[in-house]
Protein backbone atom coordinates (compact mmCIF):
# COMPACT_ATOMS: atom_id res chain seq x y z
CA UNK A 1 12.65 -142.71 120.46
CA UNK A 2 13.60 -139.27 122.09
CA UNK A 3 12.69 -137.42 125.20
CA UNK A 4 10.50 -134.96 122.73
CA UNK A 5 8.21 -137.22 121.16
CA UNK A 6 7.85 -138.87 124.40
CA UNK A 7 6.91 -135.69 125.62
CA UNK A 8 4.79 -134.64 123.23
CA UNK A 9 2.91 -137.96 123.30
CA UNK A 10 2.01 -137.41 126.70
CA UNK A 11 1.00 -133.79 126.58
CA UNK A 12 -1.48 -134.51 123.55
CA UNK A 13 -3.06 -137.95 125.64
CA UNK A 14 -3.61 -135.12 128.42
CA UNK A 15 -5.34 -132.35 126.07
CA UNK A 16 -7.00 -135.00 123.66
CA UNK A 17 -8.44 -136.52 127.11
CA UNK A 18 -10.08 -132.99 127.99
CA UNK A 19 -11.08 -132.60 124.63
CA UNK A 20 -12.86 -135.81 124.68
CA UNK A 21 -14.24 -135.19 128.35
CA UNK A 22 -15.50 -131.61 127.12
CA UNK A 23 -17.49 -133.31 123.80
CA UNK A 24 -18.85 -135.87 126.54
CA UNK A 25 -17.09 -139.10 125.39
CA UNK A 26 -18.17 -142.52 128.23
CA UNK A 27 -15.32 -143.43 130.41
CA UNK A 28 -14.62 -146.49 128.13
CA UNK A 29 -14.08 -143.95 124.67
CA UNK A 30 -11.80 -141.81 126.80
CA UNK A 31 -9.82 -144.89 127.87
CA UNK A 32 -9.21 -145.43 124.04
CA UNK A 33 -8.76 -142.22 123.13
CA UNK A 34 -6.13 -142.10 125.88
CA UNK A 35 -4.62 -145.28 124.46
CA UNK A 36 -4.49 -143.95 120.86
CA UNK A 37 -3.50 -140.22 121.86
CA UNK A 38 -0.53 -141.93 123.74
CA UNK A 39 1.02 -144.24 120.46
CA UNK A 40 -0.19 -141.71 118.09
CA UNK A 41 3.25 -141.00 116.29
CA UNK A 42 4.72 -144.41 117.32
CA UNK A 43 4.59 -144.57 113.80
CA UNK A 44 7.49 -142.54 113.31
CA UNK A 45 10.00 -145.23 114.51
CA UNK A 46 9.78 -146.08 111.16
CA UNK A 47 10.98 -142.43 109.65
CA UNK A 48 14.62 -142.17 109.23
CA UNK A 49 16.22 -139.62 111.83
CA UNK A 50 17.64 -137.44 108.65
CA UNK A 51 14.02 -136.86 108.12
CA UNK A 52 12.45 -137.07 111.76
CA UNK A 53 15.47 -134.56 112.82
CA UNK A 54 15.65 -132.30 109.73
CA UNK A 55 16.47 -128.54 111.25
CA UNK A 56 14.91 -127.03 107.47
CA UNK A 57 11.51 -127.45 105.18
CA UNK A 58 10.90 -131.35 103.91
CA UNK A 59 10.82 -132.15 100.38
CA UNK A 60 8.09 -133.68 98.81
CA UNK A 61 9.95 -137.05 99.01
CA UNK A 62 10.55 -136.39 102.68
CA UNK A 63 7.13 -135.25 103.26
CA UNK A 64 5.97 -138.78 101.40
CA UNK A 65 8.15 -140.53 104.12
CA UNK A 66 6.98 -138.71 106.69
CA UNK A 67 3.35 -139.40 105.81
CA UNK A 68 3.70 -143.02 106.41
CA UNK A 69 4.22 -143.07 110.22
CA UNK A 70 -0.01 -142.90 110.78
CA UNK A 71 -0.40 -146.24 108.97
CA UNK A 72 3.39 -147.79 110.59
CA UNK A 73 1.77 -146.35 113.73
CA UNK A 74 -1.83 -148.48 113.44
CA UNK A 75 -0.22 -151.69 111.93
CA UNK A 76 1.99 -151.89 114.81
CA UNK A 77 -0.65 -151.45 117.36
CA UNK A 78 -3.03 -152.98 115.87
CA UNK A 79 -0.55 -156.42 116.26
CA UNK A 80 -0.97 -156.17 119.86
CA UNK A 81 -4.34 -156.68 119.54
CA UNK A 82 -5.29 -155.40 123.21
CA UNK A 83 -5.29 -152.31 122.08
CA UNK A 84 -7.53 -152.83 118.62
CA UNK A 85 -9.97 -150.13 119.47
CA UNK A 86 -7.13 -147.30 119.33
CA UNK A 87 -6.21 -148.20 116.03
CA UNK A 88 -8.62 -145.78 114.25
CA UNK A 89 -7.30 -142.70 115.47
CA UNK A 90 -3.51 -143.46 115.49
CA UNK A 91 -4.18 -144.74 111.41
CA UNK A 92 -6.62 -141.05 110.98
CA UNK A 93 -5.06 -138.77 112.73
CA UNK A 94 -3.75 -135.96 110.37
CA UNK A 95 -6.94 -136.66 108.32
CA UNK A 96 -8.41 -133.02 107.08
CA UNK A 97 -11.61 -131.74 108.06
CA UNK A 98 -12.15 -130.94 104.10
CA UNK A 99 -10.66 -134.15 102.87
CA UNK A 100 -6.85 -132.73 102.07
CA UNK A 101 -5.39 -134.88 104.81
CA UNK A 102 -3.89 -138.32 104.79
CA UNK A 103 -3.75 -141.30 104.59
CA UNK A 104 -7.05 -141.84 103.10
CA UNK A 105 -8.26 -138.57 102.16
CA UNK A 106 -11.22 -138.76 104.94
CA UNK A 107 -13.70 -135.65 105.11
CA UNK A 108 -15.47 -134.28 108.25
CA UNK A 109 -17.81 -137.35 110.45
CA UNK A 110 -15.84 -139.95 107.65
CA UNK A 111 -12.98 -139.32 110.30
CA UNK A 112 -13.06 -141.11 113.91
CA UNK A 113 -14.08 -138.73 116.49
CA UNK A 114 -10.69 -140.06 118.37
CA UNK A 115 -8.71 -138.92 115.16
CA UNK A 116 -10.58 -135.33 115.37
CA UNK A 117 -9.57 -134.72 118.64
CA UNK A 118 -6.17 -136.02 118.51
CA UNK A 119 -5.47 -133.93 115.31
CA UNK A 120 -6.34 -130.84 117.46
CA UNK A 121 -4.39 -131.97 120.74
CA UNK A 122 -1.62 -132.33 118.59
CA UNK A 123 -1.55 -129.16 116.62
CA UNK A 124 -2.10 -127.37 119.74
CA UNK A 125 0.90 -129.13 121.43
CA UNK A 126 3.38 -128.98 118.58
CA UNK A 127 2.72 -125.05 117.85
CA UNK A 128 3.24 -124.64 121.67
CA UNK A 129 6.50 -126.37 121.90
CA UNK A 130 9.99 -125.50 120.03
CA UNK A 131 11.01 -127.81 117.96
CA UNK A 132 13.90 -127.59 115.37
CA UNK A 133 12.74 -126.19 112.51
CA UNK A 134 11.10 -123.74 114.63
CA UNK A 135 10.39 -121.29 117.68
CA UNK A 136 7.45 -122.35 120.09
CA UNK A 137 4.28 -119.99 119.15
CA UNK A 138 2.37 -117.64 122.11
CA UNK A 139 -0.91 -119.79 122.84
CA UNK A 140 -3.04 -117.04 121.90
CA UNK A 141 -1.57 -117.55 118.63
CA UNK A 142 -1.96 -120.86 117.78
CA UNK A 143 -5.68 -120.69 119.65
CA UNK A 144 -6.33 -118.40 116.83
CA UNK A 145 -4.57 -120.64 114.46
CA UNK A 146 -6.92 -123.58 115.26
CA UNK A 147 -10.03 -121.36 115.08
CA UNK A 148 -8.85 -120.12 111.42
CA UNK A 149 -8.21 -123.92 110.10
CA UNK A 150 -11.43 -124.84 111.85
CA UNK A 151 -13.54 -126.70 108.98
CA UNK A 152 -10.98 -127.04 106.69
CA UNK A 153 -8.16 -128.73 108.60
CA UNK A 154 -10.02 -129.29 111.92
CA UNK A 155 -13.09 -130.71 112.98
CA UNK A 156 -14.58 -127.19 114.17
CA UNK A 157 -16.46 -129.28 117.29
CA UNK A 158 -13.15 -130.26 118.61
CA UNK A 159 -11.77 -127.03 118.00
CA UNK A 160 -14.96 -125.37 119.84
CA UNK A 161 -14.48 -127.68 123.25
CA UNK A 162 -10.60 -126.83 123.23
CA UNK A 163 -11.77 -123.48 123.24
CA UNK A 164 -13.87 -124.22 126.18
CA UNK A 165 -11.49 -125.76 128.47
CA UNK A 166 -8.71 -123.50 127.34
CA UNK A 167 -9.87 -120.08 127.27
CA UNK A 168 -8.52 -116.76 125.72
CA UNK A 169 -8.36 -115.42 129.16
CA UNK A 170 -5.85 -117.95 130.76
CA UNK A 171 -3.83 -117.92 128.00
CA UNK A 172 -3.55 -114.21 127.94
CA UNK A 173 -2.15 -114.19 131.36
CA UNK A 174 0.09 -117.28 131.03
CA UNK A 175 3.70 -117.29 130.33
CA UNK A 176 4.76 -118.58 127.08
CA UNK A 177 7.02 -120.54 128.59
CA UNK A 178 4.35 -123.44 129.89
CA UNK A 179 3.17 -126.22 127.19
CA UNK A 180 0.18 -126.94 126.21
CA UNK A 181 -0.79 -129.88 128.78
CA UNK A 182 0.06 -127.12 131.91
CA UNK A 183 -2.12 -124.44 130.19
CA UNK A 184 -4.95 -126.89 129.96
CA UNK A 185 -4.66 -128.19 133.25
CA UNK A 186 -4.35 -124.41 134.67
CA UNK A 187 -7.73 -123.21 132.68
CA UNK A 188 -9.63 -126.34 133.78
């Protein structure tokens, strides 16, 4: 849809991959996870650019809107049937460690490994990278962000092998200019 998202899709397959590596997914749950980190938002074809786009805070009603693309996201995957196995982490993916997330309200192993990771990759990624409502974040920053949310809004394993292959050390000598896919490539 834009050169962002596509971005950003690509940047959280790449961290969500080294997540999953780190945790010790097989070769053939990486290859979904890739899959699934890849078309996670591809939901969001379905969210009107005056919401997608917004420069300011959503309103509830735009939040509601915006809550849909998971479940857009795994109904159009799961049409093409090849890729069936992905479909659990696109439709879980900003599922709360504690239950608060959506679209179902999951809580802690209720939610797909693949949709643990993901929701991580892509926190990581988004605080990382300016968008329009806001400024990119230092990666020390949102590091510590993830580790604060860890068992309420993150799965606190996920959270722990990020911190593995990303550590404090690398980020506090990294620019703030790189995203999140060159830090974890440069700490690994």
């Amino acid at each position: 849809r834009d050169a962002y998202t596509a971005g950003h899709s690509r940047r959280v397959r790449e961290i969500a991959v080294r997540i999953g590596n780190e945790i010790g997914l097989s070769r053939e749950e990486l290859e979904i996870l890739s899959h699934a980190a890849l078309f996670h938002d591809i939901g969001k074809i379905a969210v009107p650019d005056a919401i997608l786009m917004k420069p300011g805070d959503l309103t509830k009603s735009e939040r509601a809107v915006m809550q849909i693309h998971p479940e857009e996201g795994a109904e159009s995957v799961g049409r093409l049937g090849f890729l069936a196995d992905a479909v659990p982490a696109i439709r879980h993916h900003h599922e709360n460690f504690d239950g608060t997330g959506y679209p179902a309200g999951l809580a802690e192993l209720e939610i797909p490994l693949g949709a643990r990771i993901i929701h991580v990759a892509d926190a990581l990624d988004s605080m990382l990278t300016t968008r329009i409502c806001r400024a990119a974040r230092p990666a020390s920053e949102a590091l510590g962000e993830l580790r604060r949310a860890a068992g309420s809004q993150f799965c606190p394993r996920c959270v722990s092998a990020l911190e593995r292959i990303l550590p404090v050390e690398s980020l506090e000598s990294a620019g703030d200019d790189r995203d999140a896919a060159a830090l974890v490539a440069a700490a690994s």
